[in-house]
Protein backbone atom coordinates (compact mmCIF):
# COMPACT_ATOMS: atom_id res chain seq x y z
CA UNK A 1 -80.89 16.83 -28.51
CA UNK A 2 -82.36 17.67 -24.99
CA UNK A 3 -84.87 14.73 -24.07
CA UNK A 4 -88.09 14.96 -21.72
CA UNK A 5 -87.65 14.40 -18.17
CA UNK A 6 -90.41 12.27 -17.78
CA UNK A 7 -89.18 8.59 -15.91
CA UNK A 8 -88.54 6.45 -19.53
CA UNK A 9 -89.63 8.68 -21.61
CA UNK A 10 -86.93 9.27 -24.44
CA UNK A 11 -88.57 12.19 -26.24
CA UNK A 12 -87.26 15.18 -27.65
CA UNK A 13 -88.39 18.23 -25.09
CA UNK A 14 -89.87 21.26 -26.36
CA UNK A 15 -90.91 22.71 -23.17
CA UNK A 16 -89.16 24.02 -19.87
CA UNK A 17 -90.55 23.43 -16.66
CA UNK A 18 -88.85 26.27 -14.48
CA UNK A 19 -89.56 25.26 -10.83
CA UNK A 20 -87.91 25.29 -7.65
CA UNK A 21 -89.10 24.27 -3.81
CA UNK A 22 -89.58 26.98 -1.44
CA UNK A 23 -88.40 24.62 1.26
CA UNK A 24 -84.78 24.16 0.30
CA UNK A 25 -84.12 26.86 -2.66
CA UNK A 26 -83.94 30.68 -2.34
CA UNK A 27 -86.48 32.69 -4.29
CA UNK A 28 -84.89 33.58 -7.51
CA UNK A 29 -83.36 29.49 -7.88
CA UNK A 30 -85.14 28.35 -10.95
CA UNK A 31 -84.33 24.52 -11.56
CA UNK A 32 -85.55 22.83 -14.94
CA UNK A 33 -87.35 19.59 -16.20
CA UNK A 34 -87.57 19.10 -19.72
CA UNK A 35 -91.13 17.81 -21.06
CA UNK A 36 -92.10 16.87 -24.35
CA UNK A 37 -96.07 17.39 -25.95
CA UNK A 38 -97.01 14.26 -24.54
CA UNK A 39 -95.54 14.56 -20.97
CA UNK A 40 -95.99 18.78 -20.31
CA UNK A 41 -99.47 18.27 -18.55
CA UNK A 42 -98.83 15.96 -15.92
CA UNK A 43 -95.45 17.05 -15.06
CA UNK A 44 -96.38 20.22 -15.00
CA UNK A 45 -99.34 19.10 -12.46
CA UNK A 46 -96.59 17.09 -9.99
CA UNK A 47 -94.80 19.74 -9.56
CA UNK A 48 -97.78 22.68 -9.69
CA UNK A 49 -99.50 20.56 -6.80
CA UNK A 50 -96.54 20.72 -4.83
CA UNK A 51 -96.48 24.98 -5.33
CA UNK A 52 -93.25 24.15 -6.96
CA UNK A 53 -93.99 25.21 -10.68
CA UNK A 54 -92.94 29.11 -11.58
CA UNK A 55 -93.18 28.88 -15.74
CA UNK A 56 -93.48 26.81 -18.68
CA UNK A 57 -92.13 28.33 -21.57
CA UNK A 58 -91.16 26.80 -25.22
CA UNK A 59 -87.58 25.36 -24.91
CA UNK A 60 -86.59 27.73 -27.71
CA UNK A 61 -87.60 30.75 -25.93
CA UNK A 62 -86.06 29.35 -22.42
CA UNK A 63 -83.10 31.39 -21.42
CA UNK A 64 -81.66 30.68 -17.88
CA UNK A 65 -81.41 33.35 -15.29
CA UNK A 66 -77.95 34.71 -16.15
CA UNK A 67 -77.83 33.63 -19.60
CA UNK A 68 -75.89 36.15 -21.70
CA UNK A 69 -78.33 34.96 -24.91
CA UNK A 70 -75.31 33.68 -26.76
């Protein structure tokens, strides 16, 4: 069971936090946090206030760049 990403939070995650920092990753470089309900708002402000946040999207309905969907 994937678990939120928030610091001692042990929480199943049902959202994806795609992100990635201009600074040090190319363009297309999508790297993940997990968040669960309770957790998606203020993670997803760190990292949006930081121009680091690209998507949320349902962890169900997150498929990697380059997944092959199965």
């Amino acid at each position: 069971m994937p678990i939120c990403s928030a610091k001692g939070c042990r929480a199943a995650a049902v959202w994806v936090l795609a992100w990635n920092n201009p600074k040090i990753h190319t363009p297309e470089r999508r790297k993940t946090w997990l968040a669960c309900e309770d957790h998606r708002e203020h993670l997803s402000k760190f990292l949006g206030v930081r121009g680091f946040l690209k998507d949320v999207v349902a962890f169900e309905e997150w498929e990697a760049p380059g997944d092959s969907g199965g």
